[in-house]
Protein backbone atom coordinates (compact mmCIF):
# COMPACT_ATOMS: atom_id res chain seq x y z
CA UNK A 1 -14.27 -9.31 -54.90
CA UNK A 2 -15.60 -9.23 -51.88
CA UNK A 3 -19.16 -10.92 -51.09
CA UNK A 4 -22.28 -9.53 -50.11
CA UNK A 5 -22.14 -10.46 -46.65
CA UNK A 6 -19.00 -9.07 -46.67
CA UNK A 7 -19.82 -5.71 -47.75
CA UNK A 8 -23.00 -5.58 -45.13
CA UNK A 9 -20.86 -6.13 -42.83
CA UNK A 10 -18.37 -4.04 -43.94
CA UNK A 11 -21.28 -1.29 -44.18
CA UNK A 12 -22.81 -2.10 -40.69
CA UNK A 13 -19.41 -1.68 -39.03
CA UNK A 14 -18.67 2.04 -41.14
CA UNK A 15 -22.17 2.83 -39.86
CA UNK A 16 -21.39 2.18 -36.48
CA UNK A 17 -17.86 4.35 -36.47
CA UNK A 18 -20.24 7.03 -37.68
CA UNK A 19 -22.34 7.05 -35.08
CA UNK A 20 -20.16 6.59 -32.41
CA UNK A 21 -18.58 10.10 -33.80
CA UNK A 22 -21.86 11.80 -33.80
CA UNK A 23 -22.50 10.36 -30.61
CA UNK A 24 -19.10 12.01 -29.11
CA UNK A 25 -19.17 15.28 -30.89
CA UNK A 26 -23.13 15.90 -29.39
CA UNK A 27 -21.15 14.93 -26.10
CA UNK A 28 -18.47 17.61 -26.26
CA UNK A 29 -21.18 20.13 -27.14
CA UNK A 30 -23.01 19.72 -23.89
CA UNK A 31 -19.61 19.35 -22.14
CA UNK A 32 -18.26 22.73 -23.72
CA UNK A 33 -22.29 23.89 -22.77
CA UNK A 34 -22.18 22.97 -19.30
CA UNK A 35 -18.37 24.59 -18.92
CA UNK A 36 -19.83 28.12 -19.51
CA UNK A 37 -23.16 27.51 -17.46
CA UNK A 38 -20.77 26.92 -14.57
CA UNK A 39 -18.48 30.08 -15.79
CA UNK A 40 -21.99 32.01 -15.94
CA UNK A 41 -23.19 30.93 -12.32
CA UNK A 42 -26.14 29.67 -14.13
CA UNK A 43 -25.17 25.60 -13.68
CA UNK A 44 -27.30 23.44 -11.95
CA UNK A 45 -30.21 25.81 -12.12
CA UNK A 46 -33.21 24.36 -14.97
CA UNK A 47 -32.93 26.25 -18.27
CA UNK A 48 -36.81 25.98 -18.54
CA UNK A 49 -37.94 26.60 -15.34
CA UNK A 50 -35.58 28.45 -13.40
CA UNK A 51 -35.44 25.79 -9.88
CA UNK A 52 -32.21 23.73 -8.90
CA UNK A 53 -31.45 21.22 -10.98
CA UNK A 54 -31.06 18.00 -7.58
CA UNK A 55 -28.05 16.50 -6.98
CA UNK A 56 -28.94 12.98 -7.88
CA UNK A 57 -29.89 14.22 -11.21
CA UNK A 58 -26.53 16.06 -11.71
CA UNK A 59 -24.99 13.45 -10.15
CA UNK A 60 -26.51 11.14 -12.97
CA UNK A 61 -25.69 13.69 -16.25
CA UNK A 62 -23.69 16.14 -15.27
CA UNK A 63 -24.26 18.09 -18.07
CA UNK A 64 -28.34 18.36 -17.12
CA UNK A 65 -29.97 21.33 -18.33
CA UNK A 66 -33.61 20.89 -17.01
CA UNK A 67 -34.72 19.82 -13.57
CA UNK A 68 -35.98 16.48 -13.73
CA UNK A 69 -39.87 17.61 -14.45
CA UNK A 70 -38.75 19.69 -16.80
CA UNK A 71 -37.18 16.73 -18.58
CA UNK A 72 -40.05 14.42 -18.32
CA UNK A 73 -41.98 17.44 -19.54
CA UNK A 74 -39.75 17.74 -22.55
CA UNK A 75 -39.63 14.07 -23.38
CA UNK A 76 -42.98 13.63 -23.46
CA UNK A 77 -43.53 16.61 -25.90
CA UNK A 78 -45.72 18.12 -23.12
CA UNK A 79 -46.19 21.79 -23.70
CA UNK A 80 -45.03 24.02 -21.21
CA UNK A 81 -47.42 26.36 -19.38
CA UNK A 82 -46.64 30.09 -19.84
CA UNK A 83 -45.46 31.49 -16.07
């Protein structure tokens, strides 16, 4: 039988696999997402606002979907402004 240090461990590493999957299917999804923005024309502009999305930021996720304000914006659970 196997102890119960075993088992956490055991546990902590299943847990871990698990979230590594999540962690690459949410990563597909905004691959598959930014594929059609670029089919549509519509990647690299900000899904909220409407601007360019900058370089360095695409450069740094290329799978953006908000300018950088925008993401700050979003992050901080700021609400946006009607336009």
């Amino acid at each position: 039988m196997m102890s119960h240090d075993d088992v956490r461990h055991r546990l902590q590493h299943e847990r871990a696999a698990v979230l590594a999957r999540q962690h690459d299917a949410f990563a597909l999804v905004e691959i598959l997402e930014a594929i059609e923005r670029l089919d549509a024309g519509t990647y690299g502009s900000c899904r909220t606002c409407g601007d360019v999305i900058d370089e360095e930021t695409l450069s740094a996720n290329c799978c953006a979907r908000r300018c950088f304000d925008c993401e700050v914006t979003k992050s901080l659970d700021i609400p946006e402004l009607p336009a």
